[in-house]
N, C-alpha and C. Protein backbone atom coordinates (compact mmCIF):
# COMPACT_ATOMS: atom_id res chain seq x y z
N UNK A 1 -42.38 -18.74 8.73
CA UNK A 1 -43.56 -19.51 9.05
C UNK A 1 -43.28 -20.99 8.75
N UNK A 2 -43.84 -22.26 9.42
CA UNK A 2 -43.88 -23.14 9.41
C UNK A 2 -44.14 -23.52 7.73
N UNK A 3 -43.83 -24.67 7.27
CA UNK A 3 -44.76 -24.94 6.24
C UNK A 3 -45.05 -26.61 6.38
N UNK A 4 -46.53 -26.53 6.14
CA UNK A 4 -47.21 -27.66 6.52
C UNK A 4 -47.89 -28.45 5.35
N UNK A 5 -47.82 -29.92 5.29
CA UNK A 5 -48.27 -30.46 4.34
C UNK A 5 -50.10 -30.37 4.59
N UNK A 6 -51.02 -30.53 3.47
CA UNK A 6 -52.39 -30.62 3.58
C UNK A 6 -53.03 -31.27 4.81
N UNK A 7 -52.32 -32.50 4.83
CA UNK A 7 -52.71 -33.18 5.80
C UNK A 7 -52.42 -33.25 7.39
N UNK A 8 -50.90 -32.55 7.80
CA UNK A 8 -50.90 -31.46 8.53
C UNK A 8 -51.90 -30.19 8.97
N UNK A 9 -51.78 -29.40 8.36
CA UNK A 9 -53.22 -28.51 8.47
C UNK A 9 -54.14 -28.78 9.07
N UNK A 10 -54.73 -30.44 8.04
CA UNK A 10 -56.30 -30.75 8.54
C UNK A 10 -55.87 -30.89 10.07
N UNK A 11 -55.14 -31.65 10.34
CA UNK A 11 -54.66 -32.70 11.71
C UNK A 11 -54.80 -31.35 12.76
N UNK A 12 -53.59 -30.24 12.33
CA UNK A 12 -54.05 -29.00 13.42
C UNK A 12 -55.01 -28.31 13.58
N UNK A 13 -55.87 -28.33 12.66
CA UNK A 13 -57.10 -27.48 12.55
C UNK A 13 -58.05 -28.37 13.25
N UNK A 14 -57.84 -29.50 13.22
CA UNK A 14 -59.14 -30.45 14.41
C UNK A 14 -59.01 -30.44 15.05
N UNK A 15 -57.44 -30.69 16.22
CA UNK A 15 -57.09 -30.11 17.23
C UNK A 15 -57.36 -28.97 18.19
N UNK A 16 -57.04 -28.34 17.04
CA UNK A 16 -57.81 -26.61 17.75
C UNK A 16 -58.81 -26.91 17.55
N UNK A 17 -59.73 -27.38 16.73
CA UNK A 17 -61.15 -27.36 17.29
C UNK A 17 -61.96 -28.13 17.72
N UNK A 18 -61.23 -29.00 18.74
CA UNK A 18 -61.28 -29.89 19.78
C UNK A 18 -61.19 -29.60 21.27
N UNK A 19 -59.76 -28.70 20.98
CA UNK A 19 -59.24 -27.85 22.09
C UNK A 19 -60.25 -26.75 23.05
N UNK A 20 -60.94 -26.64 21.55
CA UNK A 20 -61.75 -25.08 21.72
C UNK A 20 -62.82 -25.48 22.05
N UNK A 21 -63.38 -27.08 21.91
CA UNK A 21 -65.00 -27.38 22.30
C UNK A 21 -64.59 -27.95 23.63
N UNK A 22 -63.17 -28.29 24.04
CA UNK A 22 -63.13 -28.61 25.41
C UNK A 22 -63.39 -27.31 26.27
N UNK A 23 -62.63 -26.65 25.88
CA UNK A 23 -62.31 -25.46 26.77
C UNK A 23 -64.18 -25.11 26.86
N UNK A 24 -64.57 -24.92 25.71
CA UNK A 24 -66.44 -24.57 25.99
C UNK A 24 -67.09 -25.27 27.22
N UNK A 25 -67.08 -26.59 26.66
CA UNK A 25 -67.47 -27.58 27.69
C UNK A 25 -67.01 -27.17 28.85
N UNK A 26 -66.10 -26.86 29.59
CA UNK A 26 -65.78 -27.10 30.74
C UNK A 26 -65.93 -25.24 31.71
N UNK A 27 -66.54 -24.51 30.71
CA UNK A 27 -66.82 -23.28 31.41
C UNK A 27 -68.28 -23.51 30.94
N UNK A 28 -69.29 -24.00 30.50
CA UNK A 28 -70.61 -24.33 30.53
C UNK A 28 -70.83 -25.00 31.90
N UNK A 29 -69.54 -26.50 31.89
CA UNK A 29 -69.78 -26.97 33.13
C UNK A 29 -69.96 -26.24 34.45
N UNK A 30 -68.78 -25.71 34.47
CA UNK A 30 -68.59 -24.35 35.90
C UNK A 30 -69.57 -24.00 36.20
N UNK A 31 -70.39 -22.99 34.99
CA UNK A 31 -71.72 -21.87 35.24
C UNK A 31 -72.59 -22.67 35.52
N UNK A 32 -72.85 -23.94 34.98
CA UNK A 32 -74.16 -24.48 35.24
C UNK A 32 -74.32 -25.01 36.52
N UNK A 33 -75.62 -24.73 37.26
CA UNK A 33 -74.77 -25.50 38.83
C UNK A 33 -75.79 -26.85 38.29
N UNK A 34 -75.01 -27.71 39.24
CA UNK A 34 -75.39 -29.20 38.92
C UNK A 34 -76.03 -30.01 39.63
N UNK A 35 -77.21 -30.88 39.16
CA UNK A 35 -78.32 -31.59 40.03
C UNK A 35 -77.68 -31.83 41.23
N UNK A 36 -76.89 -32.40 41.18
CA UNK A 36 -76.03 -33.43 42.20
C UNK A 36 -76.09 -32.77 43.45
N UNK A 37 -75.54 -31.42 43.21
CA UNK A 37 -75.06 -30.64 43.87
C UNK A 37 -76.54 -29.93 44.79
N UNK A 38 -77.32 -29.99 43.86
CA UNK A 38 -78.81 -29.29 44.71
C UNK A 38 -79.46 -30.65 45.41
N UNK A 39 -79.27 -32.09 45.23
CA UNK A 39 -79.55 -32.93 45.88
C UNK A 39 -78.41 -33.11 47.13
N UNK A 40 -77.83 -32.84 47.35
CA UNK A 40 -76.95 -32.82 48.52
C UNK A 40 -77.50 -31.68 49.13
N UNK A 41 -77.68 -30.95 48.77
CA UNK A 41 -78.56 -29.82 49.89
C UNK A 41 -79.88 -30.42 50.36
N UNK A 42 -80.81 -30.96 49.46
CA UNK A 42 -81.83 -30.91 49.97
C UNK A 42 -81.36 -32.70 50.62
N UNK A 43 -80.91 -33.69 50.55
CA UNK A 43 -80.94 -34.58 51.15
C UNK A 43 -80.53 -34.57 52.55
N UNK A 44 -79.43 -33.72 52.43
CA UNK A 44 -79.17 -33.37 54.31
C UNK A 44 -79.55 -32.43 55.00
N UNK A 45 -80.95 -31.59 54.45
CA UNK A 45 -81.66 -30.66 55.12
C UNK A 45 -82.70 -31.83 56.28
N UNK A 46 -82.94 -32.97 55.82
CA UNK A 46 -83.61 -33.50 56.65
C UNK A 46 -82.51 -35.35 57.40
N UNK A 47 -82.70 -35.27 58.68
CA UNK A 47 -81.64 -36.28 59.21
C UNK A 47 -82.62 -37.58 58.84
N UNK A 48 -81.35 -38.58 58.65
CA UNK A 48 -81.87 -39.94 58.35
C UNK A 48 -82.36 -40.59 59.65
N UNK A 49 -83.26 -41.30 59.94
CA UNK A 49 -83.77 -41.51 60.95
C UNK A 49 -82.77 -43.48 61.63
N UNK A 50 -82.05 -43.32 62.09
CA UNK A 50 -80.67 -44.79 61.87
C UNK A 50 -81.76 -45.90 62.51
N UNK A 51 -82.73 -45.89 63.59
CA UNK A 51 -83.26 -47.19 63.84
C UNK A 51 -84.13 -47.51 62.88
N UNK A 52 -84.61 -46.72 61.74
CA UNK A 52 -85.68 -47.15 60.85
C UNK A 52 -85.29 -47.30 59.56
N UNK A 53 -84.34 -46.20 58.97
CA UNK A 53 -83.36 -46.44 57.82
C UNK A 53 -83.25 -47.67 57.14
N UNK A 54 -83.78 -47.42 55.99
CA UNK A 54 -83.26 -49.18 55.26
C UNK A 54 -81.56 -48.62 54.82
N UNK A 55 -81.36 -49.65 53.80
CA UNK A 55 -79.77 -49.49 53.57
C UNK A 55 -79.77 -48.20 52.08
N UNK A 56 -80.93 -48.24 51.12
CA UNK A 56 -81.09 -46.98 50.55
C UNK A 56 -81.03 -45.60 50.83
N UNK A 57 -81.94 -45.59 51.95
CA UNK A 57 -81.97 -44.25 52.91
C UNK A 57 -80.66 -44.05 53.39
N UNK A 58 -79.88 -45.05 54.39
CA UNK A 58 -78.85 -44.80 54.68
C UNK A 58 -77.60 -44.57 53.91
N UNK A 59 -77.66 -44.42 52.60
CA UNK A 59 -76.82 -43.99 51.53
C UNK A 59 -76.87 -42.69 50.99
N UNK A 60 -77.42 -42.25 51.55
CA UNK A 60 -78.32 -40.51 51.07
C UNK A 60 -76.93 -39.90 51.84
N UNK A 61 -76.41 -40.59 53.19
CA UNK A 61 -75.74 -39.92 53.63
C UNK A 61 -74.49 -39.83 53.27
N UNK A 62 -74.39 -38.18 53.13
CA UNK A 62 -72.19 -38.87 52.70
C UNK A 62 -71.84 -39.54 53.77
N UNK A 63 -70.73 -40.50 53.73
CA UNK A 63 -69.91 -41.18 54.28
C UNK A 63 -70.14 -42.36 54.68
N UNK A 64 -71.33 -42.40 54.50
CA UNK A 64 -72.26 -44.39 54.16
C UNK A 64 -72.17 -44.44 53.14
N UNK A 65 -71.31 -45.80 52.62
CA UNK A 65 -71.73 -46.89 51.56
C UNK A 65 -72.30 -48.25 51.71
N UNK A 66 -72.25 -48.57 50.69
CA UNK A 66 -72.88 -49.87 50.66
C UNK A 66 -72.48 -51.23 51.44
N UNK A 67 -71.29 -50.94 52.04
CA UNK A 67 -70.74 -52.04 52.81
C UNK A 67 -71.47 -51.41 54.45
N UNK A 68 -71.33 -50.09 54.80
CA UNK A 68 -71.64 -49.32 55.87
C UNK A 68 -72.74 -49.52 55.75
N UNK A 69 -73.66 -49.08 55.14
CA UNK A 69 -75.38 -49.08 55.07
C UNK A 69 -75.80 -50.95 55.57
N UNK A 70 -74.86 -51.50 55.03
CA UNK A 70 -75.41 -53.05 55.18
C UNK A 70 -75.23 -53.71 56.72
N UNK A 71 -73.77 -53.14 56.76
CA UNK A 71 -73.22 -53.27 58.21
C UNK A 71 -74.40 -52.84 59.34
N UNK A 72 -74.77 -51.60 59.55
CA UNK A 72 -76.09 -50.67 60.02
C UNK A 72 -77.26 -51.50 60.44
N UNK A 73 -77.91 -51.92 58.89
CA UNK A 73 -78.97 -52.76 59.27
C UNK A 73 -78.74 -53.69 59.47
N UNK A 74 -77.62 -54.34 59.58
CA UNK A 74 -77.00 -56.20 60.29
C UNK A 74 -77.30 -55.98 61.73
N UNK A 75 -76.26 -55.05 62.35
CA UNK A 75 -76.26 -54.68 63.27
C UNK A 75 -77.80 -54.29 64.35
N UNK A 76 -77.98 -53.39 63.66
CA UNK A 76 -79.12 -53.15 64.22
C UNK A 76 -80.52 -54.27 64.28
N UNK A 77 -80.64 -55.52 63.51
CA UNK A 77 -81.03 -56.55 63.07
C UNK A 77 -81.07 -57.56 64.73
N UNK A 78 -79.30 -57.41 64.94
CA UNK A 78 -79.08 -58.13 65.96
C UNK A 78 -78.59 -57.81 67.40
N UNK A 79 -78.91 -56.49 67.37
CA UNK A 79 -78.92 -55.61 68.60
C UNK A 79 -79.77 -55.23 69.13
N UNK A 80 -81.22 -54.94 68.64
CA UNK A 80 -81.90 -54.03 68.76
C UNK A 80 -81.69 -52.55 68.11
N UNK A 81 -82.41 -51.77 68.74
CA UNK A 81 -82.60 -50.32 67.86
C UNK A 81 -81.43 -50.03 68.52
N UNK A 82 -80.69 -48.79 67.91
CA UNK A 82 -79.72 -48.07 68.94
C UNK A 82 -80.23 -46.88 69.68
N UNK A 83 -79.63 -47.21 70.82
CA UNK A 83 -79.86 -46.17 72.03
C UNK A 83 -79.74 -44.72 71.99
N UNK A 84 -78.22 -44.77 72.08
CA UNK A 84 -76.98 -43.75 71.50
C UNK A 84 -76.86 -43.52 70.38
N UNK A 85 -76.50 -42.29 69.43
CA UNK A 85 -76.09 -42.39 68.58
C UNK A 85 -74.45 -43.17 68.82
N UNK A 86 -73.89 -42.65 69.67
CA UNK A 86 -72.51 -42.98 69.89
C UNK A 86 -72.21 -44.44 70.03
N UNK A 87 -73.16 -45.58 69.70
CA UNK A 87 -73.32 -47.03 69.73
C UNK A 87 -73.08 -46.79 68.03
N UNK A 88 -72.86 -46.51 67.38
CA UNK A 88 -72.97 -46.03 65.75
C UNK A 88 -71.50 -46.72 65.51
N UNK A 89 -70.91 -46.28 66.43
CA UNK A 89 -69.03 -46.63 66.79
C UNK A 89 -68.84 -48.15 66.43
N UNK A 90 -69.59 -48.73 67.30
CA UNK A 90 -69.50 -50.21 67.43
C UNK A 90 -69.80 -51.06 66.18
N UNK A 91 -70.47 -50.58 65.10
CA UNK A 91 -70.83 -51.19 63.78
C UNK A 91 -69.24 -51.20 62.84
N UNK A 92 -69.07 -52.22 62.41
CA UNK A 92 -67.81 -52.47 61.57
C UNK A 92 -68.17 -51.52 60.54
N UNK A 93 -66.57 -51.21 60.70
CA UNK A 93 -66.37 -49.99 59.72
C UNK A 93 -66.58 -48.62 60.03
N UNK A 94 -67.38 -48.24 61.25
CA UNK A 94 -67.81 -47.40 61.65
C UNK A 94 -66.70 -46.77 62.79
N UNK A 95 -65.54 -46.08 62.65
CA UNK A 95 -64.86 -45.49 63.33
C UNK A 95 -65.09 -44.19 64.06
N UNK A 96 -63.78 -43.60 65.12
CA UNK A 96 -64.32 -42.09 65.22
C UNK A 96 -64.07 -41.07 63.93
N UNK A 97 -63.15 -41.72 62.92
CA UNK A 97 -63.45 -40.27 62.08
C UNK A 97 -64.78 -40.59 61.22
N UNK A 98 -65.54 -41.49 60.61
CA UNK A 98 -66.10 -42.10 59.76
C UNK A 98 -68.12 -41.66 60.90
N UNK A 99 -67.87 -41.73 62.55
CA UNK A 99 -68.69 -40.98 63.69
C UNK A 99 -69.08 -39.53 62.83
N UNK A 100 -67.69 -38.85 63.38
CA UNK A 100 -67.81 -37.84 62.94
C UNK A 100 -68.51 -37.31 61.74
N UNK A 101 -68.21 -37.69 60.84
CA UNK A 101 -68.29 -37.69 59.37
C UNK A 101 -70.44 -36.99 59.17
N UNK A 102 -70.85 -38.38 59.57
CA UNK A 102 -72.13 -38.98 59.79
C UNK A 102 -73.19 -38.40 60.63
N UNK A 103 -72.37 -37.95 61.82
CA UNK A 103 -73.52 -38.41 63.08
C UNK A 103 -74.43 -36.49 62.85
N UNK A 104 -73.91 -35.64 61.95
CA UNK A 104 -74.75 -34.53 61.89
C UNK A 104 -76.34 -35.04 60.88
N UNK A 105 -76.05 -35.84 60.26
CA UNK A 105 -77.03 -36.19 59.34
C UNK A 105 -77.99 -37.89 60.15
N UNK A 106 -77.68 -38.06 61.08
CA UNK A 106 -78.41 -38.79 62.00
C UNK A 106 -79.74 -38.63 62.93
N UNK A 107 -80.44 -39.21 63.00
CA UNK A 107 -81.37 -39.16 64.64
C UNK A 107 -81.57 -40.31 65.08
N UNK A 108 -81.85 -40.49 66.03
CA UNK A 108 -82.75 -41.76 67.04
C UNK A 108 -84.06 -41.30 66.85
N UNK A 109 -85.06 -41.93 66.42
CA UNK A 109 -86.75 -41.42 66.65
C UNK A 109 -87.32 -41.67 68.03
C-alpha cells in the first residue's frame, strides 16, 4: 500500500469528494429536463409573424441573432413588408442555409 503523509490524505480525500459531487451533479443534470429545453418547444409551436416581428420576437427563433434580428427590421424598414418569405434571402446575413434554418418558424400575416 501506498503510504501517505496527513496532508496527502486530506488533499485525496477532497478530491474524491469533489469527484463524487461532480459526478452527482451531472446525472441530476441529465434526469432533470431543463426550462430551456421546454421553452424551445413551446416558442416554436407558434410561427413568428416576419412583417410585424420586432427584433425580440425575432430572436425566439433559432438561427436569428442579434445582428440578423436587426438586419430584418432595417430591411424591412426600407423595403416595405415582405412579400415572399423567399425575399428573407436578400437581408444581409441571411443565406440559403441560414433560409433554411428559419423559414419553418416564419409567416407573412
Amino acid at each position: 500500500m501506498v503510504e501517505m503523509t496527513p496532508q496527502e490524505r486530506q488533499v485525496a480525500l477532497f478530491l474524491s469528494a469533489m469527484l463524487l459531487a461532480a459526478l452527482a451533479l451531472n446525472l441530476y443534470f441529465k434526469a432533470k429536463p431543463q426550462n430551456k429545453d421546454i421553452l424551445k418547444i413551446t416558442e416554436f409551436s407558434i410561427k413568428v409573424g416576419l412583417n410585424h416581428a420586432d427584433e425580440k420576437e425575432l430572436l425566439r427563433v433559432k438561427g436569428i441573432g442579434p445582428v440578423t434580428a436587426a438586419n430584418i427590421v432595417a430591411y424591412r424598414n426600407n423595403h416595405g413588408p415582405f412579400r415572399q418569405l423567399e425575399e428573407l434571402k436578400q437581408v444581409a446575413g441571411v443565406g440559403e442555409y441560414r433560409y433554411n434554418l428559419v423559414k419553418d418558424y416564419l409567416q407573412l400575416e
